[in-house]
C-alpha atoms as a PDB file:
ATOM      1  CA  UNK A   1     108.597  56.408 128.693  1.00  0.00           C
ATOM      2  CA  UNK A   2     107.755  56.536 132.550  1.00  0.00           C
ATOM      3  CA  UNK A   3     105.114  59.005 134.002  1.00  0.00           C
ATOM      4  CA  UNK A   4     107.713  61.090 135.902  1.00  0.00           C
ATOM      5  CA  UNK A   5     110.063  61.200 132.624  1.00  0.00           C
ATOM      6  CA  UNK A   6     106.963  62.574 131.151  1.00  0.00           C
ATOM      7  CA  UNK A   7     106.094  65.226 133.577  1.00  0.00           C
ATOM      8  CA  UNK A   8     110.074  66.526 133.797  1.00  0.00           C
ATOM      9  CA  UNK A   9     109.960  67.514 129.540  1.00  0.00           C
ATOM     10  CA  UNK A  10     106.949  68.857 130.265  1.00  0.00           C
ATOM     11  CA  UNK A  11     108.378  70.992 132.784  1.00  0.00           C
ATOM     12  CA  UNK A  12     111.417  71.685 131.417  1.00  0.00           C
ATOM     13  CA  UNK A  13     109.386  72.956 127.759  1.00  0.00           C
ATOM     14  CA  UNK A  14     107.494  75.155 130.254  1.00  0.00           C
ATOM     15  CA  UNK A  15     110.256  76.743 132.100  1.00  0.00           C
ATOM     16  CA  UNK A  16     111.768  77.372 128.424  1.00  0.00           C
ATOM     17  CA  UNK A  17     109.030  78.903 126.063  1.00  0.00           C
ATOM     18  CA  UNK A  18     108.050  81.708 129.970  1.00  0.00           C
ATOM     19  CA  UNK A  19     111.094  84.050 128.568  1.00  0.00           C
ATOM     20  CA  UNK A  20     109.268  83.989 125.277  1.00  0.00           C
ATOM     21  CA  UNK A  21     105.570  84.345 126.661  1.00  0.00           C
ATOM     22  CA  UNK A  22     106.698  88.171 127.621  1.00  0.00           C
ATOM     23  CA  UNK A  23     108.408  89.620 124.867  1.00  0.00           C
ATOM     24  CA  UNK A  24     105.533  90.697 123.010  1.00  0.00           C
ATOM     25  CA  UNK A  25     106.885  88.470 120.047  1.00  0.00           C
ATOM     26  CA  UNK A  26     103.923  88.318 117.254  1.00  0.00           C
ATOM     27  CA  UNK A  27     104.150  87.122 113.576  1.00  0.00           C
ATOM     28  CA  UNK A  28     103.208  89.971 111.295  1.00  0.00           C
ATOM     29  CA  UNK A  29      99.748  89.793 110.105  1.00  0.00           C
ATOM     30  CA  UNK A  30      98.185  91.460 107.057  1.00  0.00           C
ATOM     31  CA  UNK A  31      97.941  95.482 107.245  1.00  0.00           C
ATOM     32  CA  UNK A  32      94.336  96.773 108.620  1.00  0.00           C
ATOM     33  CA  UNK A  33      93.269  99.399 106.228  1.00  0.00           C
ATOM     34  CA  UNK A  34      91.187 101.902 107.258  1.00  0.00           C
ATOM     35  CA  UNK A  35      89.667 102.000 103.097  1.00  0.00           C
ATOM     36  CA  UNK A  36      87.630 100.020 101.443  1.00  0.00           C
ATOM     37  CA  UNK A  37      88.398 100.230  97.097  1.00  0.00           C
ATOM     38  CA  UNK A  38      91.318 101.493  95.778  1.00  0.00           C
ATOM     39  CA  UNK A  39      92.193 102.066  91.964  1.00  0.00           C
ATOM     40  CA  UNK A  40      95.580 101.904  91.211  1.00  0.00           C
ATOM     41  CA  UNK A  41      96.741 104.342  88.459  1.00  0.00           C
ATOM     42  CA  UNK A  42      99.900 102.570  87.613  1.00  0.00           C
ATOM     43  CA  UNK A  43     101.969 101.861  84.161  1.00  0.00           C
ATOM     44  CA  UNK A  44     101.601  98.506  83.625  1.00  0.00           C
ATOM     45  CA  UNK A  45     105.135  96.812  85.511  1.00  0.00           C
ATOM     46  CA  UNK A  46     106.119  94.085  87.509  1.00  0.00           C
ATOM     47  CA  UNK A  47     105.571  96.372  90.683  1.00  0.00           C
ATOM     48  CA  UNK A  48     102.101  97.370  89.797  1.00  0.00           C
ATOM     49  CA  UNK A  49     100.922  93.563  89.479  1.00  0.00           C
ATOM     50  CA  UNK A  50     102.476  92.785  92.276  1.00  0.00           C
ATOM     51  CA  UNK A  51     101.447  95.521  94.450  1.00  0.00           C
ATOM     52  CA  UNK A  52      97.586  94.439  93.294  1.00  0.00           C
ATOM     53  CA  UNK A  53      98.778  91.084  94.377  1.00  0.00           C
ATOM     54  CA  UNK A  54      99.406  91.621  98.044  1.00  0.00           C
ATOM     55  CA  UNK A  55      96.040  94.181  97.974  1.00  0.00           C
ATOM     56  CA  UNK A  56      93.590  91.432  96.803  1.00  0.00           C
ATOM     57  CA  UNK A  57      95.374  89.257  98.726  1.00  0.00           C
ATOM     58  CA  UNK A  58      95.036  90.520 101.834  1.00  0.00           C
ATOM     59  CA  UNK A  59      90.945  89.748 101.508  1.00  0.00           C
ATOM     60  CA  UNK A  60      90.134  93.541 102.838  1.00  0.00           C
ATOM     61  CA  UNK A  61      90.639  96.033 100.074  1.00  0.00           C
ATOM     62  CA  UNK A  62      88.637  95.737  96.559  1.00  0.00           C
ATOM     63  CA  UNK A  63      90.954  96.615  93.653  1.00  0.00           C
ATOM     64  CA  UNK A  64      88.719  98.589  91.143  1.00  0.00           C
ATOM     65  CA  UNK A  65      88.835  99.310  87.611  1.00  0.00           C
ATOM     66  CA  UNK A  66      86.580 102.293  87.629  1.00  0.00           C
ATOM     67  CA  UNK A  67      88.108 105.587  89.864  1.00  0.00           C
ATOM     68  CA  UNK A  68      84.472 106.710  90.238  1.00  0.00           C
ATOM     69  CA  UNK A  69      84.281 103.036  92.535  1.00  0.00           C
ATOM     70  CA  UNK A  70      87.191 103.799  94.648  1.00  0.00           C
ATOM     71  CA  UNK A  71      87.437 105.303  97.936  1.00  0.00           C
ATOM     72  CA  UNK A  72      91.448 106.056  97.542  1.00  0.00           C
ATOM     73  CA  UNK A  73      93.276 106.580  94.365  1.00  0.00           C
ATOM     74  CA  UNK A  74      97.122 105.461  93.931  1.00  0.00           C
ATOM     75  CA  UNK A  75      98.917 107.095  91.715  1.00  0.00           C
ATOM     76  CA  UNK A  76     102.121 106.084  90.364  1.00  0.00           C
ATOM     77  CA  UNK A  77     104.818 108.309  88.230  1.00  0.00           C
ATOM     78  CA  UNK A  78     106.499 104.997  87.523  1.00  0.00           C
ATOM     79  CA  UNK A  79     109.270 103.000  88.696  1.00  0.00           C
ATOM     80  CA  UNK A  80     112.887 103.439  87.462  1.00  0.00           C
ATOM     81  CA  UNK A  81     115.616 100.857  87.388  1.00  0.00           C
ATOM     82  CA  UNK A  82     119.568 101.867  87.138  1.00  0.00           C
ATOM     83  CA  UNK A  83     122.189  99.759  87.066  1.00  0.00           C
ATOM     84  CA  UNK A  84     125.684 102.057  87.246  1.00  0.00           C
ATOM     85  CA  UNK A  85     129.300 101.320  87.933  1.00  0.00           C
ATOM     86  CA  UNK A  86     130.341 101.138  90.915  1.00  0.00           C
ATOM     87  CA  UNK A  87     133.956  99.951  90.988  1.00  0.00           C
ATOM     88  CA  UNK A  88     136.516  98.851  88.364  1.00  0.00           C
ATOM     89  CA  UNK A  89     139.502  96.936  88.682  1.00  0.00           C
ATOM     90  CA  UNK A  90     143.242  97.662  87.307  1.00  0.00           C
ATOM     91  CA  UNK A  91     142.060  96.964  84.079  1.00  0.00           C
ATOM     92  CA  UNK A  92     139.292  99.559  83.728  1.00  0.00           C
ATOM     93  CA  UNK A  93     136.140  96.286  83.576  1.00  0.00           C
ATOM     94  CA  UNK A  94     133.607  96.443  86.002  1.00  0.00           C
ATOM     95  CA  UNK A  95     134.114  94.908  89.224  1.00  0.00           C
ATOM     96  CA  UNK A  96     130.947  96.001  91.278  1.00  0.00           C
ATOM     97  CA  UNK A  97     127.411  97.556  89.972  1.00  0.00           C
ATOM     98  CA  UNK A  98     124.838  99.218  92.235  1.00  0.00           C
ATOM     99  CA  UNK A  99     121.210  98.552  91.406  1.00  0.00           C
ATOM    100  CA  UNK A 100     119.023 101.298  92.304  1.00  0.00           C
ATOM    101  CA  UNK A 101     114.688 100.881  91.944  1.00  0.00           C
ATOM    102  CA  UNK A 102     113.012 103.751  92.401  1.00  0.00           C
ATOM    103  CA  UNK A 103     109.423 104.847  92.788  1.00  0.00           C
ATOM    104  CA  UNK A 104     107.665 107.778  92.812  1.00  0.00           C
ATOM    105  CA  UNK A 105     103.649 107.502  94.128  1.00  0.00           C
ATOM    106  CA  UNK A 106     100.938 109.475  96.068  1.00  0.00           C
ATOM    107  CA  UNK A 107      97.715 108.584  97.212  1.00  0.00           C
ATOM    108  CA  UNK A 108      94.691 110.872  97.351  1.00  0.00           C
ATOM    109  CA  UNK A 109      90.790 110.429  97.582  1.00  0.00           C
ATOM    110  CA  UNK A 110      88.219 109.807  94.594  1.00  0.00           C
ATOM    111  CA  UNK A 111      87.423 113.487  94.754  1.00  0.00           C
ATOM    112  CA  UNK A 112      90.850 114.613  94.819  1.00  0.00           C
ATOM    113  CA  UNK A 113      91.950 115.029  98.078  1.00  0.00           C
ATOM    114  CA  UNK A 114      95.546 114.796  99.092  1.00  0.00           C
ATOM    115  CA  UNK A 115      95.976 111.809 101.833  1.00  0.00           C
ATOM    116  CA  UNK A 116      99.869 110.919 101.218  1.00  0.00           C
ATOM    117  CA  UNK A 117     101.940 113.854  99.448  1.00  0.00           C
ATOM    118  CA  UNK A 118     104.159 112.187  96.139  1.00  0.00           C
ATOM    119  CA  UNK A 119     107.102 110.472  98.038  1.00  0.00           C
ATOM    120  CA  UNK A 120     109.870 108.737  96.467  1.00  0.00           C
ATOM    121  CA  UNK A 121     111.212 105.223  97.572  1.00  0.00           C
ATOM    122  CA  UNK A 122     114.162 104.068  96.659  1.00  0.00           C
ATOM    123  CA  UNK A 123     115.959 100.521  97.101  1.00  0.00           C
ATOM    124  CA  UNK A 124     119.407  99.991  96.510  1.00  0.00           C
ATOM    125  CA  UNK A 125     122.109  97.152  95.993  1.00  0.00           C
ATOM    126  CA  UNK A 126     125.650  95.920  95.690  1.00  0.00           C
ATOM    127  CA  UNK A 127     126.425  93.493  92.976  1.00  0.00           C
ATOM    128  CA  UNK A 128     129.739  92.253  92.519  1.00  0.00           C
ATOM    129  CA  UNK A 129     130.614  91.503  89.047  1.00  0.00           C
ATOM    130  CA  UNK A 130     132.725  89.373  86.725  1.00  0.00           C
ATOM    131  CA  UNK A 131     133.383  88.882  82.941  1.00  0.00           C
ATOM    132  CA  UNK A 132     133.662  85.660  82.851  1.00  0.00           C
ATOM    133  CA  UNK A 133     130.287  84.777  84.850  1.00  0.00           C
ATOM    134  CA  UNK A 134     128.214  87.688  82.847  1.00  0.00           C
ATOM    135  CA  UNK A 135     125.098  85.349  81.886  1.00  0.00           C
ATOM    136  CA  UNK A 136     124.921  84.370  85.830  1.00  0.00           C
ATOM    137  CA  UNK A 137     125.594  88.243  86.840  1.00  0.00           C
ATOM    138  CA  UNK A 138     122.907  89.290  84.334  1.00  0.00           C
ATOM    139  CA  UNK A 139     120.334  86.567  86.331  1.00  0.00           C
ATOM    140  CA  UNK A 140     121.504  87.440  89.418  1.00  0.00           C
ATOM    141  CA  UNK A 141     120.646  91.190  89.041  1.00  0.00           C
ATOM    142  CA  UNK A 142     117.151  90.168  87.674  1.00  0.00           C
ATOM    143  CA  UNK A 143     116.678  88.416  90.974  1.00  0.00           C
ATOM    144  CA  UNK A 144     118.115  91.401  92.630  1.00  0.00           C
ATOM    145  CA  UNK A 145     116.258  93.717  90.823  1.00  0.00           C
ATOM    146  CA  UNK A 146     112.596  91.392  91.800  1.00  0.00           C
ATOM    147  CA  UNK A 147     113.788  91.242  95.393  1.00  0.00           C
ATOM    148  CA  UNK A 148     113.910  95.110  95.698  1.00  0.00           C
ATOM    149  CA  UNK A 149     111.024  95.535  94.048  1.00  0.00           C
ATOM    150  CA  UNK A 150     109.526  93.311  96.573  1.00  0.00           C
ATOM    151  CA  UNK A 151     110.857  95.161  98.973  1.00  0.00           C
ATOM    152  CA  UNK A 152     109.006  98.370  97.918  1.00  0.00           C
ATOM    153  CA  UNK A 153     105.603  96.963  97.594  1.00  0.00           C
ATOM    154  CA  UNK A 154     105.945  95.960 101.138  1.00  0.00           C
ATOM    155  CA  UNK A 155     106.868  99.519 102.425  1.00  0.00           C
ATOM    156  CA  UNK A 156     104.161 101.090  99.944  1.00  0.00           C
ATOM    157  CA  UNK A 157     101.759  98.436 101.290  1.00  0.00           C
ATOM    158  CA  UNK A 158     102.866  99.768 105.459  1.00  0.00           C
ATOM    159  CA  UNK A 159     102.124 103.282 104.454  1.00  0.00           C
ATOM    160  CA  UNK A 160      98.537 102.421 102.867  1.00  0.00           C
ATOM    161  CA  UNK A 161      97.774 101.220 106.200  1.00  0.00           C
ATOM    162  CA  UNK A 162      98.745 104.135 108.203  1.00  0.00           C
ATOM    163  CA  UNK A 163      96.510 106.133 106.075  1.00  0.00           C
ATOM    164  CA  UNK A 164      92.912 107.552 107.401  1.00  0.00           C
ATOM    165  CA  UNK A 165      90.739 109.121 104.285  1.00  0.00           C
END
């Protein structure tokens, strides 16, 4: 490839990627708490491992066992998962479900002080359904189900970090 072939991609890759340079485009990064410890007093789930998942994985918070260690406290009423008819066709069987996870946490100090009031979060989805697929269906919510639950522990894991103890 010739010098001045060279210099023109060059160019041209430059004149492309200035639109970009300005938008204020930045990958998300891990959340910057403003705590140290946290105990999480959780039933024992799926969403409670997880959540202490994306904490100890974000290399800044130290998940505790001991509530007398911790700097915040998370407390969780539990998580609920429905599954209810949505839609039926002619025949009265069920054509659509909606999944619904639902959580119910607050977070206050190791002495007791409130720093997020309980708050409810709820995640919900459309899942069309049919007889004759109902082992597939059945997976398919499971993976719906995870997916919200993911969903949640993301959210829960945004309004840690807006927190200031």
């Amino acid at each position: 490839m010739s010098t001045r072939r060279r210099i023109l991609l060059a160019a041209c890759a430059a004149l492309a990627a200035a639109p970009l340079a300005g938008c204020g485009f930045a990958l998300r990064k891990a959340p910057d708490f403003h705590f140290q410890s946290i105990y999480l007093l959780m039933p024992a789930s799926d969403l409670a491992l997880q959540l202490r998942r994306q904490l100890e994985g974000t290399g800044r918070v130290r998940v505790t066992d001991d509530p007398a260690n911790a700097d915040v406290v998370l407390e969780s009423l539990g998580e609920r998962r429905h599954r209810d008819v949505l839609s039926r066709n002619s025949d009265g069987e069920v054509r659509e479900y909606l999944l619904r996870v639902r959580v119910a946490w607050r977070l206050r100090t190791g002495d007791g002080r409130e720093l997020l009031p309980l708050s409810e979060l709820e995640r919900e989805m459309e899942q069309s359904y049919s007889e004759s697929d109902a082992l597939a269906k059945e997976q398919e919510a499971q993976m719906l189900f995870r997916s919200m639950q993911s969903d949640l522990v993301q959210q829960i894991m945004r309004q840690l970090a807006s927190v200031q103890p």
